[in-house]
N, C-alpha and C. Protein backbone atom coordinates (compact mmCIF):
# COMPACT_ATOMS: atom_id res chain seq x y z
N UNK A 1 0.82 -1.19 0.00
CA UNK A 1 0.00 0.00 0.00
C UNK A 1 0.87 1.27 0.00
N UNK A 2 1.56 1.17 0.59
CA UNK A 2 3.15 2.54 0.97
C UNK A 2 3.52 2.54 -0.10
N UNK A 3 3.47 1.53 -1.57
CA UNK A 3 4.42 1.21 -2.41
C UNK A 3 3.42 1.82 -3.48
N UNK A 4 2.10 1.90 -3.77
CA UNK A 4 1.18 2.11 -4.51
C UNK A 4 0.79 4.13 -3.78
N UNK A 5 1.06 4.53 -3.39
CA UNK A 5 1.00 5.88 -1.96
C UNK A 5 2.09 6.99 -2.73
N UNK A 6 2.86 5.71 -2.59
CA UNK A 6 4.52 6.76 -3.11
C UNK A 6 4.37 6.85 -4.87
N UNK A 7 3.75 5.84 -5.36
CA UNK A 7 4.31 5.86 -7.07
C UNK A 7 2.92 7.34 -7.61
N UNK A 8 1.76 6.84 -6.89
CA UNK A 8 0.70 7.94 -7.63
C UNK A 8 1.56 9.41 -7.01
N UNK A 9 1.55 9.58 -5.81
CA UNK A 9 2.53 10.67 -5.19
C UNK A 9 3.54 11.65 -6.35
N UNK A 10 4.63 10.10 -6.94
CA UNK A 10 5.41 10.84 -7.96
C UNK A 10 4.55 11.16 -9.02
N UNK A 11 3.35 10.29 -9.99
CA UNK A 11 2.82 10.62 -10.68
C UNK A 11 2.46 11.66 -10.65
N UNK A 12 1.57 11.96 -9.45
CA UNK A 12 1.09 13.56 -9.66
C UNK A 12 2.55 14.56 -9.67
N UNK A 13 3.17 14.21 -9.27
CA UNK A 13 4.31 15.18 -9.31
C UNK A 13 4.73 15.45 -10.66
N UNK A 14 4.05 14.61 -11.44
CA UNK A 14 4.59 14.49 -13.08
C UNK A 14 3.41 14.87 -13.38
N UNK A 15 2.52 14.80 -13.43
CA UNK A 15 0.86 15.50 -14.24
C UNK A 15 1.25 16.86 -13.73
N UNK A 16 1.03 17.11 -12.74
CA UNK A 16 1.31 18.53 -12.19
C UNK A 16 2.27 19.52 -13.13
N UNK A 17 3.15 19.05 -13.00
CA UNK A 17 4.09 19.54 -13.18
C UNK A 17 3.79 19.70 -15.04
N UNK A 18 3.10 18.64 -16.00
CA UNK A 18 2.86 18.90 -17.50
C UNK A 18 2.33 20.02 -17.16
N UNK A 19 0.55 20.07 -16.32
CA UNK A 19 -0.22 20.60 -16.36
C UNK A 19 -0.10 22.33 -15.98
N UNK A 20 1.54 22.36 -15.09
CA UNK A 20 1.62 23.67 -15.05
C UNK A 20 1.80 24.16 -16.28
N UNK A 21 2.87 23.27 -17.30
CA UNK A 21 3.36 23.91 -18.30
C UNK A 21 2.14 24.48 -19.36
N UNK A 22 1.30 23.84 -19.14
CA UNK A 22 0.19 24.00 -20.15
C UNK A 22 -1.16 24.79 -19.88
N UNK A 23 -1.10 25.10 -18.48
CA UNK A 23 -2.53 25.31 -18.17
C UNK A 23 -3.61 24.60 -18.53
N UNK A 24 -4.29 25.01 -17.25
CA UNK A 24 -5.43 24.12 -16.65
C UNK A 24 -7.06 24.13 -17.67
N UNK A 25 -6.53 24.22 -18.81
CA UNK A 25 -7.91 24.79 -20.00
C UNK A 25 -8.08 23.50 -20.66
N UNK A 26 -8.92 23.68 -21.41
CA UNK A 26 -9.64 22.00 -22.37
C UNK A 26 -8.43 22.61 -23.79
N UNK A 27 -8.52 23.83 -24.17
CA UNK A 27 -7.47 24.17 -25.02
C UNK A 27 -6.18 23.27 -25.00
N UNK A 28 -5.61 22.85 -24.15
CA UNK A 28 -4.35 22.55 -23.73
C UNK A 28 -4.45 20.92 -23.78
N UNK A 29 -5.45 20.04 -23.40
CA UNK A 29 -5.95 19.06 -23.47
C UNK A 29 -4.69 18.07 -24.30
N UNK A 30 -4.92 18.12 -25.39
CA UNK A 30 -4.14 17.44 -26.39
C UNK A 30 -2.66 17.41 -26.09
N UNK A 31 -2.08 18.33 -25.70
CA UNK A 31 -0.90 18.55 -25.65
C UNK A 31 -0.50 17.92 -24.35
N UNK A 32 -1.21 18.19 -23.18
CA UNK A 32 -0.69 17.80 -21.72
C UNK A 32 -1.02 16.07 -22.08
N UNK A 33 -1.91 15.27 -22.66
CA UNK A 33 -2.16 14.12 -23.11
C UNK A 33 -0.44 13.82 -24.13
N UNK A 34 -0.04 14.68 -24.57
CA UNK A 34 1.61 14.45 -25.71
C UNK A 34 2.08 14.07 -24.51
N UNK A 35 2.00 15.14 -23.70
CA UNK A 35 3.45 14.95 -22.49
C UNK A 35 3.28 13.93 -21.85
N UNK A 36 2.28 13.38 -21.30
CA UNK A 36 1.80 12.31 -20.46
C UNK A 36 2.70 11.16 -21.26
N UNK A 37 2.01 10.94 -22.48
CA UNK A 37 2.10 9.83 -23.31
C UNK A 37 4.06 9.74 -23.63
N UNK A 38 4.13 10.76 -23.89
CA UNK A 38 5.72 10.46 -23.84
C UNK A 38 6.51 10.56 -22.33
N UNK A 39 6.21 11.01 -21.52
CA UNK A 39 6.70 10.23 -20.13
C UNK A 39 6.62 9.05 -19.53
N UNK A 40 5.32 8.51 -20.37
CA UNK A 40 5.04 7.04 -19.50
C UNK A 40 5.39 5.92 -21.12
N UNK A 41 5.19 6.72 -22.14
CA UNK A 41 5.08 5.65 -23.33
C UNK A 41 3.54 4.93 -23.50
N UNK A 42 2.57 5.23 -22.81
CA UNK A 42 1.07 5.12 -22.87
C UNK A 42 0.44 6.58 -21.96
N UNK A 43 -0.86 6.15 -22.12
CA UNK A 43 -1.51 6.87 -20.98
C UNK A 43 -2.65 6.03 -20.17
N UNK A 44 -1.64 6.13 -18.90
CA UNK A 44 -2.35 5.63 -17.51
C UNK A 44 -3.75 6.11 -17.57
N UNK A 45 -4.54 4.63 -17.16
CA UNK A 45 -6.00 5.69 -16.89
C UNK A 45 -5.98 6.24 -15.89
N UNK A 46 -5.53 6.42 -14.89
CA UNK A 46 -5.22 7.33 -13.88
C UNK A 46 -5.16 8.78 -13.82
N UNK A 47 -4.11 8.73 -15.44
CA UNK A 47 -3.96 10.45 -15.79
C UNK A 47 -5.34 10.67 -16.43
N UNK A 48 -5.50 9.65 -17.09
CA UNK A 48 -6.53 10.42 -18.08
C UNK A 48 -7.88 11.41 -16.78
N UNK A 49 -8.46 10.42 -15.87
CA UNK A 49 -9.61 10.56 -14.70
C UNK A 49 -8.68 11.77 -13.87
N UNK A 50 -7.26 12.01 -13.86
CA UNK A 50 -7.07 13.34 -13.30
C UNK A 50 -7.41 14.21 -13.92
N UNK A 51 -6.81 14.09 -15.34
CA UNK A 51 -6.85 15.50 -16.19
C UNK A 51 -8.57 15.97 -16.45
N UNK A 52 -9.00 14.94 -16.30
CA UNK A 52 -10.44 15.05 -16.35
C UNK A 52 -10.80 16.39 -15.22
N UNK A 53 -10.40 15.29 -14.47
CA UNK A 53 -10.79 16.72 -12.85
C UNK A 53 -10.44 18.10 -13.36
N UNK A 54 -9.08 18.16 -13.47
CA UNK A 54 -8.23 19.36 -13.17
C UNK A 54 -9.02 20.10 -14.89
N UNK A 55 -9.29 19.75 -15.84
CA UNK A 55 -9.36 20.56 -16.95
C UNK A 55 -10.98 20.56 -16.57
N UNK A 56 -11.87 19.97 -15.92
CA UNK A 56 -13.38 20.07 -15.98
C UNK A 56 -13.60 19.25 -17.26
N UNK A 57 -13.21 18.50 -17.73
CA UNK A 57 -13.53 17.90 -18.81
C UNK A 57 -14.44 16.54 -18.64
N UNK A 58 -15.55 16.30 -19.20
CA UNK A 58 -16.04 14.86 -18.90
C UNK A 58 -15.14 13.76 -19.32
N UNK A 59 -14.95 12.95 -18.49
CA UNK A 59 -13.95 11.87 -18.57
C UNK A 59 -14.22 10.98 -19.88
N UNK A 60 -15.63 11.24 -20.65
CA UNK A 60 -15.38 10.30 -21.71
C UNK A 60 -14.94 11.26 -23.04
N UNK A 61 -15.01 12.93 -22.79
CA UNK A 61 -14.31 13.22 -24.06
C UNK A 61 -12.80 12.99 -23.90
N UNK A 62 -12.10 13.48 -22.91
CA UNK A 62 -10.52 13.10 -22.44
C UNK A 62 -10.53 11.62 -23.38
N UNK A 63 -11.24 10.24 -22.87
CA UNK A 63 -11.13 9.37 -23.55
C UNK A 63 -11.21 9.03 -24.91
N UNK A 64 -12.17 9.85 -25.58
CA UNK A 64 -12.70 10.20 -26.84
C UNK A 64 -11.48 10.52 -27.69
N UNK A 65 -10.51 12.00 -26.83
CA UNK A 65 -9.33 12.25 -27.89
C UNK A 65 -8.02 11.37 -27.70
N UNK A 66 -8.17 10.45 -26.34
CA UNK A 66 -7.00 9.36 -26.12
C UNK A 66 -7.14 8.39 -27.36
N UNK A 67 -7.96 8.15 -27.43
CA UNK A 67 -8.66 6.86 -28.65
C UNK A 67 -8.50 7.39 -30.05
N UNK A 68 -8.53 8.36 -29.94
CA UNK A 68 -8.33 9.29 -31.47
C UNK A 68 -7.54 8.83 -32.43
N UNK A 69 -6.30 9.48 -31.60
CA UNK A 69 -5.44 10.06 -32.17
C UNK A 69 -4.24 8.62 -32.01
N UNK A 70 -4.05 8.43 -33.26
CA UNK A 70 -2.97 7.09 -33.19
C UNK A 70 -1.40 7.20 -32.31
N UNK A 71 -1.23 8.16 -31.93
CA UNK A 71 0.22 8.11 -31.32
C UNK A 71 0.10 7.80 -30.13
N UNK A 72 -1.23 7.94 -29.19
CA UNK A 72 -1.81 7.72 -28.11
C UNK A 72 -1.93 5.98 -28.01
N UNK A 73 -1.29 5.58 -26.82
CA UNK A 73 -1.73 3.99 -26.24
C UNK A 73 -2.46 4.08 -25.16
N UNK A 74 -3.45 3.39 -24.76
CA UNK A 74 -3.96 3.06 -23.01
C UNK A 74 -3.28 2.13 -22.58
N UNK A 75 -2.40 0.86 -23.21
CA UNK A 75 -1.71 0.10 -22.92
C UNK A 75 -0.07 0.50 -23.23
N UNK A 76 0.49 -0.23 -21.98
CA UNK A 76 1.93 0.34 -21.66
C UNK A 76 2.67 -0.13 -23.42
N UNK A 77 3.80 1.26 -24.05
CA UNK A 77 4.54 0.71 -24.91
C UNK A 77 5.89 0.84 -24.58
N UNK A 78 6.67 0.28 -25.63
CA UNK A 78 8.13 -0.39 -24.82
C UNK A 78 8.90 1.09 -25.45
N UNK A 79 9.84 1.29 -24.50
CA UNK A 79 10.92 2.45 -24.50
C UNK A 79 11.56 2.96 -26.30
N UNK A 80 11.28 1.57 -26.74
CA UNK A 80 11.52 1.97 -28.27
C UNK A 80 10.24 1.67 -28.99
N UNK A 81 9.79 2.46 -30.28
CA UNK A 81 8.90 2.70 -31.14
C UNK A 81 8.90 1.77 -31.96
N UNK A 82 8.91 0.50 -32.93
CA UNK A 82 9.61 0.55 -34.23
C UNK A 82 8.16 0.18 -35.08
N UNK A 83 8.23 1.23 -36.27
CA UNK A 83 6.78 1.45 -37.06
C UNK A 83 7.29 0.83 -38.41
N UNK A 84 6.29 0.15 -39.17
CA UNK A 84 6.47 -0.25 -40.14
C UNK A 84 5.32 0.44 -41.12
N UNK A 85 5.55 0.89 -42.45
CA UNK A 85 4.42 2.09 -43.30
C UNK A 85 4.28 0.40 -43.72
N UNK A 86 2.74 0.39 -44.08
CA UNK A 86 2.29 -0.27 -44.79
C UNK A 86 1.24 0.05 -45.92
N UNK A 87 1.51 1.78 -45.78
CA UNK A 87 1.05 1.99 -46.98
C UNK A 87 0.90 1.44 -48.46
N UNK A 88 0.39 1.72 -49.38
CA UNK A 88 0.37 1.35 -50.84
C UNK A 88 1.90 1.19 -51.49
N UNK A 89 2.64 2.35 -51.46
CA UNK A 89 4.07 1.98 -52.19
C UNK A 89 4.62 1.40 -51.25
N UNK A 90 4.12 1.53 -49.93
CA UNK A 90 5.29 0.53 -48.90
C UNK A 90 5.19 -1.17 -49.12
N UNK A 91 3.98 -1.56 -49.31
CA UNK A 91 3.25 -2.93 -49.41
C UNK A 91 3.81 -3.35 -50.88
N UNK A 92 3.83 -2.40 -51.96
CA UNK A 92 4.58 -2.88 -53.30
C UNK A 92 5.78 -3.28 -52.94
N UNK A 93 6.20 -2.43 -52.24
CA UNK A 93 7.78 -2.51 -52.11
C UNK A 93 8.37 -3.38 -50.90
N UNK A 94 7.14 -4.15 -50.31
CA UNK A 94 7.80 -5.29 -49.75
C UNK A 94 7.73 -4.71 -48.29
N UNK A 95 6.76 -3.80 -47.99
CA UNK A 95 6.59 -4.02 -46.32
C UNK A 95 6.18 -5.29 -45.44
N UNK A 96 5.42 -6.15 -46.38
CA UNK A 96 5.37 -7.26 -45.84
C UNK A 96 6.17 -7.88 -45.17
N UNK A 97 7.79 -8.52 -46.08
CA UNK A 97 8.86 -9.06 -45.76
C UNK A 97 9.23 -8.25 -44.66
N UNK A 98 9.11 -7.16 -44.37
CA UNK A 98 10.13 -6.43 -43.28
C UNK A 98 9.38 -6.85 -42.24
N UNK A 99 7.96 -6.92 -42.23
CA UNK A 99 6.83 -7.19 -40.57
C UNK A 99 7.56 -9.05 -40.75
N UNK A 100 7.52 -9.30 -41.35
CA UNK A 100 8.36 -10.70 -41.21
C UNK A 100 9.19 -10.94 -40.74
N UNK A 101 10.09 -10.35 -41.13
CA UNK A 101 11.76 -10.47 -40.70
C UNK A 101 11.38 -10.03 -38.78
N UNK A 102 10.69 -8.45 -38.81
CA UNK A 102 10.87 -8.18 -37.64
C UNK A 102 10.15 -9.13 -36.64
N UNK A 103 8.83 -9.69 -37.13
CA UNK A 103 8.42 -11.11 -36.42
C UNK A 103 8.70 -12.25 -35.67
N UNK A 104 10.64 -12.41 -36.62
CA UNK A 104 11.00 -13.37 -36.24
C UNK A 104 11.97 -12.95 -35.46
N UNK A 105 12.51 -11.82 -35.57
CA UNK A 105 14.16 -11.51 -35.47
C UNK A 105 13.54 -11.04 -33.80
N UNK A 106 12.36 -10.47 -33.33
CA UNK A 106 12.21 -9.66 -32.11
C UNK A 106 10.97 -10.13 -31.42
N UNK A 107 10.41 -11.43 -32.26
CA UNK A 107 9.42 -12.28 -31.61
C UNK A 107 7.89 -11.64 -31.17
N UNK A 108 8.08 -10.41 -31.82
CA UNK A 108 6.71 -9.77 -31.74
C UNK A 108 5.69 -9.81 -33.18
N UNK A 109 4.54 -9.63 -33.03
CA UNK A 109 3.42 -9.28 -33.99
C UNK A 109 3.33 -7.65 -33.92
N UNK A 110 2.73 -7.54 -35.11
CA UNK A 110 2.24 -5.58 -34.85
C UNK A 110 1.41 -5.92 -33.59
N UNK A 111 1.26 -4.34 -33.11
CA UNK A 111 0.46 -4.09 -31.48
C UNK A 111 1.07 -4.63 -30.41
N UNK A 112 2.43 -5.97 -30.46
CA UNK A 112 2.96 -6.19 -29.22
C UNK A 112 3.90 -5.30 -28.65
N UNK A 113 4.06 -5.34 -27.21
CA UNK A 113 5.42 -5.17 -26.56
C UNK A 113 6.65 -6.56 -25.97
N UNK A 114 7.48 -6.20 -26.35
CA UNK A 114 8.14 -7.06 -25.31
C UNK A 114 7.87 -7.05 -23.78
N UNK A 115 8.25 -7.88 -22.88
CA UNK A 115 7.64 -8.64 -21.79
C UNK A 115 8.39 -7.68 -21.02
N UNK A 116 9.57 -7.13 -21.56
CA UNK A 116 10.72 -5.93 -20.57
C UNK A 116 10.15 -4.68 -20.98
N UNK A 117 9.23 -4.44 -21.91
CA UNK A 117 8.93 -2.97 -22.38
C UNK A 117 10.05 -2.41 -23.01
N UNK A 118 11.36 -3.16 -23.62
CA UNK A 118 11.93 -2.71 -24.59
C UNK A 118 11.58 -2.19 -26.43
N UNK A 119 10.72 -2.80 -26.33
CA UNK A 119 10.61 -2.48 -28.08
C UNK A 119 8.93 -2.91 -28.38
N UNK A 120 8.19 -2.01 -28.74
CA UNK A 120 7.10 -2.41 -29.36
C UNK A 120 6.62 -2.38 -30.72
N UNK A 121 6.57 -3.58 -31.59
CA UNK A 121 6.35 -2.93 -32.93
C UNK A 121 5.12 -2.86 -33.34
N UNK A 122 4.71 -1.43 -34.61
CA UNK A 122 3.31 -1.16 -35.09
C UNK A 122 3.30 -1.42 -36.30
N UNK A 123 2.48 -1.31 -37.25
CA UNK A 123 2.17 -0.36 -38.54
C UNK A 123 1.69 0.77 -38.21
N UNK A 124 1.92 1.44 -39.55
CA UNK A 124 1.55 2.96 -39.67
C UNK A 124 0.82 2.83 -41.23
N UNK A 125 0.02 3.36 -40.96
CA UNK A 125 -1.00 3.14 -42.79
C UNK A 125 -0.26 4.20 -44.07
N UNK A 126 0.93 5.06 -43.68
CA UNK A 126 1.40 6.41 -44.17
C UNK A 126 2.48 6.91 -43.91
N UNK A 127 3.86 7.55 -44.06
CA UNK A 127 4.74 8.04 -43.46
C UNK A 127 4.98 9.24 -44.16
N UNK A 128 4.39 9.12 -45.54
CA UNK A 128 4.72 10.58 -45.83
C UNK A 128 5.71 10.18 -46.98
N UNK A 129 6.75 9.26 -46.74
CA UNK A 129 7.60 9.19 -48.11
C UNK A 129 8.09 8.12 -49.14
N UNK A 130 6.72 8.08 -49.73
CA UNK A 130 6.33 6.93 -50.40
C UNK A 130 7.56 6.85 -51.48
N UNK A 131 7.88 7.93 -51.90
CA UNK A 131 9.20 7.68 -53.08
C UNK A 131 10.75 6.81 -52.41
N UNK A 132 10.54 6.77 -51.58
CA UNK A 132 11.18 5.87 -50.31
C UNK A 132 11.42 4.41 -49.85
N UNK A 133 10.12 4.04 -50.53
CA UNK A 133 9.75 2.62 -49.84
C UNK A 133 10.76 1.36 -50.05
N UNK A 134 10.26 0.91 -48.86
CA UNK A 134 9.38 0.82 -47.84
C UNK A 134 10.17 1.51 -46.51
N UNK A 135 9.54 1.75 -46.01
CA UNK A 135 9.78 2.65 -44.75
C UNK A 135 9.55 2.11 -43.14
N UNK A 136 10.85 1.79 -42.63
CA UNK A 136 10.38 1.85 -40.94
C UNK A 136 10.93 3.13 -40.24
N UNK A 137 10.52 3.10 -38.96
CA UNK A 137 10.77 4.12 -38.06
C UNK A 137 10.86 3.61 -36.80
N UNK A 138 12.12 4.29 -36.33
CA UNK A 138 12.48 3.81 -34.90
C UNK A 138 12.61 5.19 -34.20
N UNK A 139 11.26 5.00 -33.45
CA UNK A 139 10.95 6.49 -32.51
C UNK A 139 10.96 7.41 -33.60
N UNK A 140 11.92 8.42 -33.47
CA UNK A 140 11.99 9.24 -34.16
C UNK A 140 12.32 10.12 -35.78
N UNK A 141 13.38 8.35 -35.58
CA UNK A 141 14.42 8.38 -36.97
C UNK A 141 13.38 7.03 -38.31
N UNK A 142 13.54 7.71 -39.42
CA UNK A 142 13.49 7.44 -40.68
C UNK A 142 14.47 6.73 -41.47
N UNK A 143 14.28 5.45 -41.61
CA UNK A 143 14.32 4.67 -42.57
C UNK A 143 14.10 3.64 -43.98
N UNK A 144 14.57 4.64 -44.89
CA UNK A 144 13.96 4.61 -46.31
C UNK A 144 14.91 3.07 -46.93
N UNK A 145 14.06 2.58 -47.75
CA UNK A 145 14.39 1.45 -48.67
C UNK A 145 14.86 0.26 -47.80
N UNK A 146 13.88 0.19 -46.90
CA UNK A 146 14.41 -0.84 -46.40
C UNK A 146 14.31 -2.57 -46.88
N UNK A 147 15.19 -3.40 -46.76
CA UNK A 147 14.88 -4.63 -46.94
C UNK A 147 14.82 -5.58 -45.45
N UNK A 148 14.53 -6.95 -45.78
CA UNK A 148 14.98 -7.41 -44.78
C UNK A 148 16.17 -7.60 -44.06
N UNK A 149 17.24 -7.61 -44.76
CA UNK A 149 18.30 -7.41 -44.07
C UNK A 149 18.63 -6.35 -43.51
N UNK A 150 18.34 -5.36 -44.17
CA UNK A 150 18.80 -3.74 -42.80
C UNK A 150 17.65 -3.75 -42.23
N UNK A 151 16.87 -4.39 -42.20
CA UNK A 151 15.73 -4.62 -40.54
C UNK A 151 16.39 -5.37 -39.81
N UNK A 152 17.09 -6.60 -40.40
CA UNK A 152 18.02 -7.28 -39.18
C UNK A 152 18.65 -6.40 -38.39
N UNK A 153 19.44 -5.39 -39.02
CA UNK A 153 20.94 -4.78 -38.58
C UNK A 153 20.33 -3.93 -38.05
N UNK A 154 19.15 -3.60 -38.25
CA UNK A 154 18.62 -2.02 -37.40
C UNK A 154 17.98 -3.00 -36.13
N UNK A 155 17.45 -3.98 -36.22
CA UNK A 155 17.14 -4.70 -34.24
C UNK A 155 18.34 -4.85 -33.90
N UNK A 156 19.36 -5.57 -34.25
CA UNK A 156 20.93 -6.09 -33.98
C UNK A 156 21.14 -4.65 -33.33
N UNK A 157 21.34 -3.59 -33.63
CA UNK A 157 21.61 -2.04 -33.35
C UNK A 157 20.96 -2.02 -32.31
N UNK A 158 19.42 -2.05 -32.31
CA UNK A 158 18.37 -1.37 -30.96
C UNK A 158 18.58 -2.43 -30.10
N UNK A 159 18.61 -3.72 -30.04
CA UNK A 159 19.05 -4.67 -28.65
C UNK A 159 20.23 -4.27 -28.38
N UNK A 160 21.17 -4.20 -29.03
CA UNK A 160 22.54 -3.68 -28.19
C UNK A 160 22.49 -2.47 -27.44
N UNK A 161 21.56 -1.67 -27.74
CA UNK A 161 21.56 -0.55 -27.22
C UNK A 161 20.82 -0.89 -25.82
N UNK A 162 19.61 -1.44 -26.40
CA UNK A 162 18.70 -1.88 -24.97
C UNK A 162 19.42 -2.81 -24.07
N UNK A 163 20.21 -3.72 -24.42
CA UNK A 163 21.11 -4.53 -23.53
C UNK A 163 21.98 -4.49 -22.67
């Protein structure tokens, strides 16, 4: 109970602390939901039923724009991103083979996490640079033409790092 006392304790110390940056308005909503989501890598329903309070917002629109918006999880994701476009030129160009390779090479399906919360992989329906394809993304960084083999070398890369 002391152990569950102390962690919401820090939490609020972390909502708080978005929520100063942003003020306490429904305006701000979306954004203090960014910060959340990239401090925890989901969003706790916990935050969501605070921010509810603190913005006056009914707790099912808060939920409404959690569910929205695809960058948003309710379930915990792992410290690394890795997105696969499965757009139209990505799927010509062999996005398939890459959700394959990464299938086997990191033992996940799209929508899983690993069991450590190291690496979760998605699709993405779009990335924007279809003259590119096929395209993954790790967190932040862009990777054009990929095959299966530089999907190997790009997990080989992110486990060493995570290791």
């Amino acid at each position: 109970m002391a152990a569950e006392k102390q962690l919401l304790e820090k939490d609020l110390q972390v909502w708080e602390g978005i929520l100063a940056d942003h003020g306490a308005k429904t305006s701000s909503v979306l954004q203090i939901l960014l910060d959340i989501n990239q401090h925890y890598h989901y969003l706790p329903q916990e935050s969501l039923e605070w921010l509810s309070g603190q913005i006056r917002m009914p707790i099912s629109q808060v939920f409404s724009i959690a569910t929205f918006f695809k960058v948003f999880s309710l379930t915990p994701r792992g410290r690394t991103l890795v997105h696969v476009c499965t757009g139209t030129a990505c799927h010509v160009k062999g996005a398939q083979r890459l959700i394959e390779r990464l299938e086997k090479e990191i033992h996940l399906k799209p929508g899983e996490t690993t069991a450590d919360l190291a690496i979760t992989l998605e699709t993405v329906n779009c990335v924007g640079a279809c003259a590119s394809a096929p395209i993954a993304r790790v967190n932040d960084d862009t990777y054009s033409e990929m095959t299966p083999n530089k999907v190997s070398e790009l997990i080989k890369e992110l486990v060493k790092k995570e290791g």
